[in-house]
N, C-alpha and C. Protein backbone atom coordinates (compact mmCIF):
# COMPACT_ATOMS: atom_id res chain seq x y z
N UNK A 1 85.99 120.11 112.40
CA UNK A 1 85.65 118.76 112.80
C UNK A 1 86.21 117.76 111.77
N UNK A 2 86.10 117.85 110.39
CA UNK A 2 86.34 117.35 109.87
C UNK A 2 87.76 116.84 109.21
N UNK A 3 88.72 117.92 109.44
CA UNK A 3 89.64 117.82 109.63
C UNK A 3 90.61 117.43 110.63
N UNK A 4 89.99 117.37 111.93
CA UNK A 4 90.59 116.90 112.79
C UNK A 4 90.21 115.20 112.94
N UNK A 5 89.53 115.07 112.06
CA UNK A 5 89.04 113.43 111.59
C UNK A 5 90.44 113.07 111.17
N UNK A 6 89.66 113.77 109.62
CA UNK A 6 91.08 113.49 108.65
C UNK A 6 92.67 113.72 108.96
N UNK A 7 93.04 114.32 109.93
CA UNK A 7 94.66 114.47 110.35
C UNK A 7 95.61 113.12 110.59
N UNK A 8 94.89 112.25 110.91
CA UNK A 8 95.64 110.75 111.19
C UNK A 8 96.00 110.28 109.89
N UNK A 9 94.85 110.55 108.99
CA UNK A 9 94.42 109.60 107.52
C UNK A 9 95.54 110.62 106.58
N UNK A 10 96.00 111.94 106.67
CA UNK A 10 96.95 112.70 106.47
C UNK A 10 98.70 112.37 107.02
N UNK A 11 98.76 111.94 107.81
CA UNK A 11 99.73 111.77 108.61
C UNK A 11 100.35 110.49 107.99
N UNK A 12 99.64 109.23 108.40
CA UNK A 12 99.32 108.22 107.38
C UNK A 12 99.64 108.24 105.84
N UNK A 13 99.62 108.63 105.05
CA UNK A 13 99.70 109.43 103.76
C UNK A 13 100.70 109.91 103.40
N UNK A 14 101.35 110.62 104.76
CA UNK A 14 102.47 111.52 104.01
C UNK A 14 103.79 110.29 104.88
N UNK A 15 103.36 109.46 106.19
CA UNK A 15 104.09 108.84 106.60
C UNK A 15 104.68 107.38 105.03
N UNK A 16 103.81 107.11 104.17
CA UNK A 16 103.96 106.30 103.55
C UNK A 16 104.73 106.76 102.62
N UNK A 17 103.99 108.25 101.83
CA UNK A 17 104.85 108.61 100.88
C UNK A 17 106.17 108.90 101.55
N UNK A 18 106.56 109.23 102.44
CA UNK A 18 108.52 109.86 102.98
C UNK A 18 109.10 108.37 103.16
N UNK A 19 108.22 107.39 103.20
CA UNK A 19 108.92 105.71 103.42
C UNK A 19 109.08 105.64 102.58
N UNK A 20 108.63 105.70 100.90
CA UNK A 20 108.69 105.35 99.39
C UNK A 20 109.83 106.51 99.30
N UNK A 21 109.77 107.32 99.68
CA UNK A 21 111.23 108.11 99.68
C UNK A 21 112.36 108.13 99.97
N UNK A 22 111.81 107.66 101.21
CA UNK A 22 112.97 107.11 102.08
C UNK A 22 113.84 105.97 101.60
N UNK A 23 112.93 104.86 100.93
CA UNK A 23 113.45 103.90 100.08
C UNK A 23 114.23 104.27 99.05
N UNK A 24 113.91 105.30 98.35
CA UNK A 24 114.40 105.82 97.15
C UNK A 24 115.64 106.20 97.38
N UNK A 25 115.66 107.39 98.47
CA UNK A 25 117.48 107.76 98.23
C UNK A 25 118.38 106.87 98.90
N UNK A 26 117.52 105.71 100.07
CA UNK A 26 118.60 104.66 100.29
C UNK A 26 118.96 103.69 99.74
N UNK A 27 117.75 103.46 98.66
CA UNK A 27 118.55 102.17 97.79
C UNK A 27 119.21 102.66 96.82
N UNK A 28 118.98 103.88 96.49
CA UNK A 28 120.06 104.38 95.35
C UNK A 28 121.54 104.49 95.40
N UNK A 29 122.30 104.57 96.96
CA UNK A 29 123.36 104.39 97.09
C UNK A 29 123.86 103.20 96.93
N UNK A 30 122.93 102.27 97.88
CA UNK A 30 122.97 100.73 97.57
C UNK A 30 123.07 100.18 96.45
N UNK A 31 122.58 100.62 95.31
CA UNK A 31 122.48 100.44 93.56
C UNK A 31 123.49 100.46 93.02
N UNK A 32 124.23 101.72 93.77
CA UNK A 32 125.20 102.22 93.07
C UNK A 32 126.71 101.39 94.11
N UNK A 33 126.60 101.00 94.75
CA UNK A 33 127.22 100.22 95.24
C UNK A 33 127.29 98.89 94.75
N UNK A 34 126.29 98.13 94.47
CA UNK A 34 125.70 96.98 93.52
C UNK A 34 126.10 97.18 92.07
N UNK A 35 126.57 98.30 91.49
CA UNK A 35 127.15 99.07 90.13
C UNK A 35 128.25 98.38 90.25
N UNK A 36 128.75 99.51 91.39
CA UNK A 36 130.39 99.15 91.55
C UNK A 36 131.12 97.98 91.72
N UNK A 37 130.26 97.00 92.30
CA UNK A 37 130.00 95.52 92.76
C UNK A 37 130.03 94.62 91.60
N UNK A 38 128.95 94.43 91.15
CA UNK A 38 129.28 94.11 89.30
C UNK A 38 129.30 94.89 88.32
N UNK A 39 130.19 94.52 87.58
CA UNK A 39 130.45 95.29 86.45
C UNK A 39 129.52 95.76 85.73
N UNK A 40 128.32 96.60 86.40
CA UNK A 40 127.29 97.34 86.00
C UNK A 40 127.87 98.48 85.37
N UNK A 41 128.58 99.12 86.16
CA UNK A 41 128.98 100.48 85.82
C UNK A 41 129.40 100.56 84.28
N UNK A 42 129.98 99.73 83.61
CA UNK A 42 129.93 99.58 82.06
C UNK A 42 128.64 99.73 81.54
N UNK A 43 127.71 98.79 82.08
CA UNK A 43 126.48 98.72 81.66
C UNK A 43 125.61 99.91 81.76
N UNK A 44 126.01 100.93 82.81
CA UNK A 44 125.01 102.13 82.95
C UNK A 44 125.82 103.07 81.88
N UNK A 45 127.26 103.20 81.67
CA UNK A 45 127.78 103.77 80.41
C UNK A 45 127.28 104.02 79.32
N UNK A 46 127.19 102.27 78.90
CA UNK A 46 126.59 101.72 77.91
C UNK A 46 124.66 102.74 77.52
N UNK A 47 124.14 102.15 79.13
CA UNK A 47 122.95 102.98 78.64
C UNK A 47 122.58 104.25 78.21
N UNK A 48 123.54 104.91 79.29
CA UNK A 48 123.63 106.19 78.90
C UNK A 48 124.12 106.82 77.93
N UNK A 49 124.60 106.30 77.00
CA UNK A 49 124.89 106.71 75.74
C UNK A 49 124.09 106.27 74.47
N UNK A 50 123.10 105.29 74.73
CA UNK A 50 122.00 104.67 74.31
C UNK A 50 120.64 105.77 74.35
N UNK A 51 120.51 105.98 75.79
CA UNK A 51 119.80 107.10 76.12
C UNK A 51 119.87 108.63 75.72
N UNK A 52 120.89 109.12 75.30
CA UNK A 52 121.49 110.60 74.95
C UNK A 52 120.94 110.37 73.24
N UNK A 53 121.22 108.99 72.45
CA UNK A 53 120.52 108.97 71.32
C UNK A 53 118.99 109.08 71.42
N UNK A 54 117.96 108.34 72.38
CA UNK A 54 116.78 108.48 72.53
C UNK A 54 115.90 110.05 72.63
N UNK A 55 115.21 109.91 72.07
CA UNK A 55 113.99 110.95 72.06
C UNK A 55 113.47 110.67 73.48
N UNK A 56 112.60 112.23 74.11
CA UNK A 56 112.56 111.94 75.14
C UNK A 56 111.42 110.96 75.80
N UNK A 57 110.50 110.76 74.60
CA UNK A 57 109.31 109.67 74.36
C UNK A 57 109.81 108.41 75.13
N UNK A 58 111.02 108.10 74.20
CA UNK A 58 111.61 106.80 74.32
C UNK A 58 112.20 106.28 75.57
N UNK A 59 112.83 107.40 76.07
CA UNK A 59 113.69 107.34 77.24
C UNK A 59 112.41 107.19 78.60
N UNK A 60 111.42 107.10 78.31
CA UNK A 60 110.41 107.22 79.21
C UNK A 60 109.82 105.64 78.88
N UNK A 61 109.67 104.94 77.62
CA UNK A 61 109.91 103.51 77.74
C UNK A 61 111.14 102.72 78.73
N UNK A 62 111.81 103.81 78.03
CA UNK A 62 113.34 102.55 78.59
C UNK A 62 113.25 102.73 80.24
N UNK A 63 112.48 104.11 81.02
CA UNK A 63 112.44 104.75 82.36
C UNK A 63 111.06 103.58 82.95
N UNK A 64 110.31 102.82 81.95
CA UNK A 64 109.10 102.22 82.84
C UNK A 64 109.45 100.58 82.59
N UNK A 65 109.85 100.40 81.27
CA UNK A 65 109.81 98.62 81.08
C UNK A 65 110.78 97.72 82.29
N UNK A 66 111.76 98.00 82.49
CA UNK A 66 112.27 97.42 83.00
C UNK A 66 111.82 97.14 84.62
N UNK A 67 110.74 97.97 85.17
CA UNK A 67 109.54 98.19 86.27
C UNK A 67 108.77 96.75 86.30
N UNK A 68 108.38 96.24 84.65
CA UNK A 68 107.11 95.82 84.05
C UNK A 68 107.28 94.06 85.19
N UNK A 69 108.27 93.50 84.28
CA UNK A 69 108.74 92.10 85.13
C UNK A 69 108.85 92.03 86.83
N UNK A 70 108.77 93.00 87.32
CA UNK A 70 108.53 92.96 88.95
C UNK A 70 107.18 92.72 88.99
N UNK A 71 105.94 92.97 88.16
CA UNK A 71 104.68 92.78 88.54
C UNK A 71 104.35 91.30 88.81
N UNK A 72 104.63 90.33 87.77
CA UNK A 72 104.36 88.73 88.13
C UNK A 72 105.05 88.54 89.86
N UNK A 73 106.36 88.76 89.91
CA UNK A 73 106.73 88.72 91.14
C UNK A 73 105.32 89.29 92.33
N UNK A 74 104.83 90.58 92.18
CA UNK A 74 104.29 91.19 93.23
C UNK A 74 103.00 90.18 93.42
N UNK A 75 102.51 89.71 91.87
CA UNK A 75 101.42 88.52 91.95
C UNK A 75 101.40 87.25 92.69
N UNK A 76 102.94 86.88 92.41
CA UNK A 76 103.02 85.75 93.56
C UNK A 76 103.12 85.81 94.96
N UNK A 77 103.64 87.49 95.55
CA UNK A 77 103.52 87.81 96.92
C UNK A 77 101.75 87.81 97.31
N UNK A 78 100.86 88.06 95.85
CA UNK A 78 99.38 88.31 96.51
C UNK A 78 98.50 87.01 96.93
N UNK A 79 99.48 85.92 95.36
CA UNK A 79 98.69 84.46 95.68
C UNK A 79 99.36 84.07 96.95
N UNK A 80 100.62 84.28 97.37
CA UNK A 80 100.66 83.80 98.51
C UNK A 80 100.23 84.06 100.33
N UNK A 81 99.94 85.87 99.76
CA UNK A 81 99.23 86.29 101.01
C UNK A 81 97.51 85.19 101.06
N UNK A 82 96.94 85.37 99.75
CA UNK A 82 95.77 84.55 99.78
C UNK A 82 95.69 83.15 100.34
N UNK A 83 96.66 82.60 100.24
CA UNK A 83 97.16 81.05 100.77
C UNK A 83 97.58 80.93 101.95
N UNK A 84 97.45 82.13 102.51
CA UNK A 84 98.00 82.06 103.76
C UNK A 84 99.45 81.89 104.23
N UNK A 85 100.72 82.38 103.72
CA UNK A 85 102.01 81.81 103.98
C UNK A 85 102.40 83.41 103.60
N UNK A 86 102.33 83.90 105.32
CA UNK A 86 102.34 84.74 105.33
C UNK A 86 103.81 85.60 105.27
N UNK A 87 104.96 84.62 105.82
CA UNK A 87 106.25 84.69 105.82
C UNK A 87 106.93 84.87 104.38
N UNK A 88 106.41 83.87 103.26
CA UNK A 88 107.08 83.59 102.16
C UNK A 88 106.54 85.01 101.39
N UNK A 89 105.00 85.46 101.46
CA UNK A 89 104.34 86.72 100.91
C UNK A 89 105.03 87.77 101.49
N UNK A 90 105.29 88.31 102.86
CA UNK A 90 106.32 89.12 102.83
C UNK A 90 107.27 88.92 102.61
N UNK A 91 108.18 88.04 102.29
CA UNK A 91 109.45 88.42 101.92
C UNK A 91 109.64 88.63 100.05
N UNK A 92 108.33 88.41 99.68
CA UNK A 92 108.16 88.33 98.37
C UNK A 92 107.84 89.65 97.90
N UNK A 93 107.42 90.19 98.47
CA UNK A 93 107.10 91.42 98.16
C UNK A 93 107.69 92.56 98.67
N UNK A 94 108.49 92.41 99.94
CA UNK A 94 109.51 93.47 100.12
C UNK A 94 110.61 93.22 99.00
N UNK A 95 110.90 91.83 98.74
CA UNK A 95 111.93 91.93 97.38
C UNK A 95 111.51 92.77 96.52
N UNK A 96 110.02 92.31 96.20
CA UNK A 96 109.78 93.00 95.02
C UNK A 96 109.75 94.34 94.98
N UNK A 97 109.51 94.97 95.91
CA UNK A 97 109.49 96.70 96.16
C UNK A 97 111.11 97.14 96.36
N UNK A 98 111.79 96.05 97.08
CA UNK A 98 113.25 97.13 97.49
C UNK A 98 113.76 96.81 95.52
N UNK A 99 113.91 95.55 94.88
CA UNK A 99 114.53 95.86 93.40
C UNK A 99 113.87 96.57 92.82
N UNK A 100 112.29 97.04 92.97
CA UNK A 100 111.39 97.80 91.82
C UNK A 100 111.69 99.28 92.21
N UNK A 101 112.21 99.63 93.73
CA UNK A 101 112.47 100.34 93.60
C UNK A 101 113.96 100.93 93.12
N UNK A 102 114.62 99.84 93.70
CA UNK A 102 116.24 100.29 93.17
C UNK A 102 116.60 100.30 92.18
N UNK A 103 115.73 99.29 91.16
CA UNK A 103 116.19 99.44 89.50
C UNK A 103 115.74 100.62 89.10
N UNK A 104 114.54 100.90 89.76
CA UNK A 104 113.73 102.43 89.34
C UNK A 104 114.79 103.45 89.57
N UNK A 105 115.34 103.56 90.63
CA UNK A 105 116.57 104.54 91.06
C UNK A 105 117.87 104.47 90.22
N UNK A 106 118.00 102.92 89.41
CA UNK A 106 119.42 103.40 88.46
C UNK A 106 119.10 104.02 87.19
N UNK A 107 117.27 103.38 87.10
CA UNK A 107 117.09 103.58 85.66
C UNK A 107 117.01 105.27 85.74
N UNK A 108 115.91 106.10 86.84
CA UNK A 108 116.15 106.98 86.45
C UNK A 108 117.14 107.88 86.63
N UNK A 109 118.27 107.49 87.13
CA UNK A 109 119.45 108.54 87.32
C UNK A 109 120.15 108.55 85.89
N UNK A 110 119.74 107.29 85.33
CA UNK A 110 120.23 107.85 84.09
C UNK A 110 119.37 108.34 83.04
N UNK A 111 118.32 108.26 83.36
CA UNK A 111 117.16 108.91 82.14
C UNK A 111 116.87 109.77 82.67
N UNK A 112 116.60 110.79 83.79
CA UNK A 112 116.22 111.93 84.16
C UNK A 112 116.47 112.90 83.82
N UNK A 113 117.73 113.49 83.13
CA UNK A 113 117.88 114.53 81.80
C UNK A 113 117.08 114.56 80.97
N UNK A 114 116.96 113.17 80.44
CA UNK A 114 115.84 113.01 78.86
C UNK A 114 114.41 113.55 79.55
N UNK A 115 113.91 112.62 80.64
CA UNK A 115 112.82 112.98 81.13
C UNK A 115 112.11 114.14 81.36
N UNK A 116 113.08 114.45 82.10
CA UNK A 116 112.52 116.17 82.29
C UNK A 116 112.51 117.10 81.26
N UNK A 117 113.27 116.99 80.36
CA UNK A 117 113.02 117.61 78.95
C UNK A 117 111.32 117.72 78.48
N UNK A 118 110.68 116.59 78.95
CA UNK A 118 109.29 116.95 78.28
C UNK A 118 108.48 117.65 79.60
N UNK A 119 108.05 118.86 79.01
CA UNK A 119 107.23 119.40 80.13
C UNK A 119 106.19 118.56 81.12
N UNK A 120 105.52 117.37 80.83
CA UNK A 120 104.54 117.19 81.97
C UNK A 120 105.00 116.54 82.60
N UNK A 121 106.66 115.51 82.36
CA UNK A 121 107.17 115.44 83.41
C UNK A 121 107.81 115.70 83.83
N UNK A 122 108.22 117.21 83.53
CA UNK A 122 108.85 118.20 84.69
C UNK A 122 108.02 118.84 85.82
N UNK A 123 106.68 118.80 85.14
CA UNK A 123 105.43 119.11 86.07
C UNK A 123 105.16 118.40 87.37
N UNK A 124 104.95 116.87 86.28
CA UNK A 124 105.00 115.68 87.60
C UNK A 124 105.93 115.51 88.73
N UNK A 125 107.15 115.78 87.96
CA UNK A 125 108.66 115.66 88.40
C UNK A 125 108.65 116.77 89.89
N UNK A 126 108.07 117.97 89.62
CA UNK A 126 108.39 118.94 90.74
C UNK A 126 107.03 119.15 91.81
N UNK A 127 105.89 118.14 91.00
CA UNK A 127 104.72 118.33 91.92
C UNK A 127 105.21 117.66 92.84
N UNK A 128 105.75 116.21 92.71
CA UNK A 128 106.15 114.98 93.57
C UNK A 128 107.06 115.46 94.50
N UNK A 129 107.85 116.56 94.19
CA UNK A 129 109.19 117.12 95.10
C UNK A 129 107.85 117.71 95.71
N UNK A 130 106.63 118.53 95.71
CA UNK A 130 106.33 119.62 96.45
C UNK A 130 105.88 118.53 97.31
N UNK A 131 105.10 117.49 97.16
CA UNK A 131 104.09 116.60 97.84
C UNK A 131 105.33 115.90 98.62
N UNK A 132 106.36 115.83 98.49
CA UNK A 132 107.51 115.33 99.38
C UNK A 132 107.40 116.11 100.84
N UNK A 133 108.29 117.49 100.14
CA UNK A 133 108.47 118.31 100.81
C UNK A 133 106.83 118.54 102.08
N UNK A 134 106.04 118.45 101.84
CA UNK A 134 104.63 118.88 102.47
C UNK A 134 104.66 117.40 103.31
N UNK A 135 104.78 116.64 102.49
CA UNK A 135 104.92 115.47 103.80
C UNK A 135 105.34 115.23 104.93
N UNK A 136 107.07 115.90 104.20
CA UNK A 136 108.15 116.03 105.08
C UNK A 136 107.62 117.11 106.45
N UNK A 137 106.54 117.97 105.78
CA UNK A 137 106.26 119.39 106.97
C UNK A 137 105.41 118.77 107.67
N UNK A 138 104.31 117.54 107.70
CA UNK A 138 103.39 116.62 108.31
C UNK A 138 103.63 116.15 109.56
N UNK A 139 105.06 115.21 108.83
CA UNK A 139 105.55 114.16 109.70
C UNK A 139 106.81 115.02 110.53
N UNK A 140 107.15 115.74 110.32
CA UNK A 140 108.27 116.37 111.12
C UNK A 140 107.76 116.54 112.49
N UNK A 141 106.91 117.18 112.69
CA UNK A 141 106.67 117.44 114.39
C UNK A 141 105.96 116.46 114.52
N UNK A 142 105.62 115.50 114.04
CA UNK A 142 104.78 114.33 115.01
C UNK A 142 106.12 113.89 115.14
N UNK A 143 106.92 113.44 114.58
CA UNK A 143 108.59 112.71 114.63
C UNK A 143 109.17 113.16 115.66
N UNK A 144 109.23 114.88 115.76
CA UNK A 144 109.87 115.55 117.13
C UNK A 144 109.03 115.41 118.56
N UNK A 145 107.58 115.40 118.45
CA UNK A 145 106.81 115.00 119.55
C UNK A 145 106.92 113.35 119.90
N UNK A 146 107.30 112.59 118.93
CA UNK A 146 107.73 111.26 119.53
C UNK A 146 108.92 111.06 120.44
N UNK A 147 110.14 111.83 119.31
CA UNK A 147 111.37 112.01 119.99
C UNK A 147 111.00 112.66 121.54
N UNK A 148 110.68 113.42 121.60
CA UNK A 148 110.43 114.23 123.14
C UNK A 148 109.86 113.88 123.73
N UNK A 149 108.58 112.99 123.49
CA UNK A 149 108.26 111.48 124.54
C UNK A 149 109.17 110.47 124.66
N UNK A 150 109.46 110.17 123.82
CA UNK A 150 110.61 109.29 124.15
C UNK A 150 112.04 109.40 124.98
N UNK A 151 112.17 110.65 124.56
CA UNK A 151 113.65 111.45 125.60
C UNK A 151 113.12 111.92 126.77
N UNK A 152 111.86 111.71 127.38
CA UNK A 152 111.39 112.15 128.64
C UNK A 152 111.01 110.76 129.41
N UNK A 153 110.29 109.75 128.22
CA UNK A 153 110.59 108.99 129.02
C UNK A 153 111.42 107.47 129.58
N UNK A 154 112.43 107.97 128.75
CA UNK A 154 114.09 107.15 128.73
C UNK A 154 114.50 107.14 130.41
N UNK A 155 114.47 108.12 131.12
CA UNK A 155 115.03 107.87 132.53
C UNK A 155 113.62 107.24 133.35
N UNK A 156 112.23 106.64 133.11
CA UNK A 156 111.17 106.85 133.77
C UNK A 156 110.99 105.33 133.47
N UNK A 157 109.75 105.45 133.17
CA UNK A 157 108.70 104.22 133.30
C UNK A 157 109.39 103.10 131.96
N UNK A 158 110.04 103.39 130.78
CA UNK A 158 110.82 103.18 129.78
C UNK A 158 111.59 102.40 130.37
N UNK A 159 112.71 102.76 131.01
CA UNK A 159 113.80 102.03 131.45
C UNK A 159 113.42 100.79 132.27
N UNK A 160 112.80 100.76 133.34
CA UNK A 160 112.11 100.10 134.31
C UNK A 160 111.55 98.92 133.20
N UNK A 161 110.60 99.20 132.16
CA UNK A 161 109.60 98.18 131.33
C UNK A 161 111.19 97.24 130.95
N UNK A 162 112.11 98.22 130.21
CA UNK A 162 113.09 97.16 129.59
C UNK A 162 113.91 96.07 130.13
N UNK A 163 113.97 97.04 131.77
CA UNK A 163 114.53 96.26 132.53
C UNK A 163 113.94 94.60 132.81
N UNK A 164 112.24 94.59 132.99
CA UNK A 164 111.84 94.10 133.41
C UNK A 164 111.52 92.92 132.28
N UNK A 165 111.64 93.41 130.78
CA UNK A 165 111.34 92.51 129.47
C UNK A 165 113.07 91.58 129.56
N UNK A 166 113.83 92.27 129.75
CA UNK A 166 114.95 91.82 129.71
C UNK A 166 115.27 90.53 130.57
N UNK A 167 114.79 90.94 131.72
CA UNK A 167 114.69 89.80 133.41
C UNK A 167 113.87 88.59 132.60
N UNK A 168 112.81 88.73 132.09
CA UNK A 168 111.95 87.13 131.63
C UNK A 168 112.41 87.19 130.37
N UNK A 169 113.36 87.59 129.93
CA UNK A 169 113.83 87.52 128.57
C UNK A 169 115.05 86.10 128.63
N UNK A 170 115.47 86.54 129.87
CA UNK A 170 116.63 85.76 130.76
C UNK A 170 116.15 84.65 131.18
N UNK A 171 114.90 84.99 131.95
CA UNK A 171 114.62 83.62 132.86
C UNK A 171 113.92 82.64 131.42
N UNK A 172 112.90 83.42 130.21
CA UNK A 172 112.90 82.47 129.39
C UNK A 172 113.70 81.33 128.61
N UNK A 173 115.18 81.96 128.39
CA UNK A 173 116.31 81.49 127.89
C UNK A 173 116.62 80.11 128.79
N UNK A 174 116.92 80.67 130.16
CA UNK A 174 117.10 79.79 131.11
C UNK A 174 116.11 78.96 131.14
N UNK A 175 114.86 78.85 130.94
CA UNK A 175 113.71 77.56 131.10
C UNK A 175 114.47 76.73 130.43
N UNK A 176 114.59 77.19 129.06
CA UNK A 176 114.68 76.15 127.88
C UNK A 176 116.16 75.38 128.22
């Protein structure tokens, strides 16, 4: 019983964590595109040879500070959800999550050698892969049971609705 409570509140959970993931390996190309874009790529050189001197203590400063200055940002997405301006608060805070996460993604591609060097966050490091992976086993067949409602009902009642959003989609255009 109780588990069949909890399965949504699970689903939920692992649907959020594979989105924070999902974010992760797509803004990291993007980053690295944004590298190539400005003359970052010196600059990640630069760090990384900065970093190869660091202890692995250190390299776990240099892996969180630069995180730190996105927080005032996320504060002004909260005073502004509170104020009601609800447009300016989301766009304030998806900024703040897609750079907190993408700086997170250059910083640690280059500190993740140092990092994992210290055992608890190689611990952390491979729990987070398992809690991925288990997510990934969550959301997979609810994903394929969507897909297969959805591919069943593409020739049916689906097509017909779009048809019909499309028709006052038209005649709305045309009022105006």
């Amino acid at each position: 019983m109780l588990r069949r409570v909890l399965q949504p509140l699970w689903v939920l959970l692992a649907l959020i964590f594979l989105i924070e993931a999902w974010l992760w390996d797509h803004l990291e190309p993007v980053v690295a595109r944004v590298v190539a874009w400005i003359p970052l790529r010196a600059f990640k050189a630069w760090l990384a040879e900065r970093v190869d001197a660091l202890s692995p203590a250190m390299t776990l400063v240099v892996f969180i500070v630069p995180v730190i200055p996105l927080f005032p940002l996320k504060l002004v997405g909260l005073w502004l959800l509170a104020h009601e301006y609800w447009v300016s608060a989301v766009v304030i805070l998806v900024l703040a999550k897609f750079l907190g996460v993408g700086v997170a993604a250059f910083i640690f591609d280059v500190t993740r050698p140092k990092l994992l060097q210290m055992a608890w966050f190689d611990k952390l490091y491979q729990w987070v892969m398992t809690i991925r992976a288990r997510a990934r086993a969550i959301v997979d067949p609810v994903k394929a049971r969507i897909k297969a409602m959805m591919g069943a009902a593409r020739g049916g009642w689906s097509s017909r609705l779009l048809r019909m959003v499309q028709h006052y989609r038209k005649r709305v255009r045309e009022a105006r």
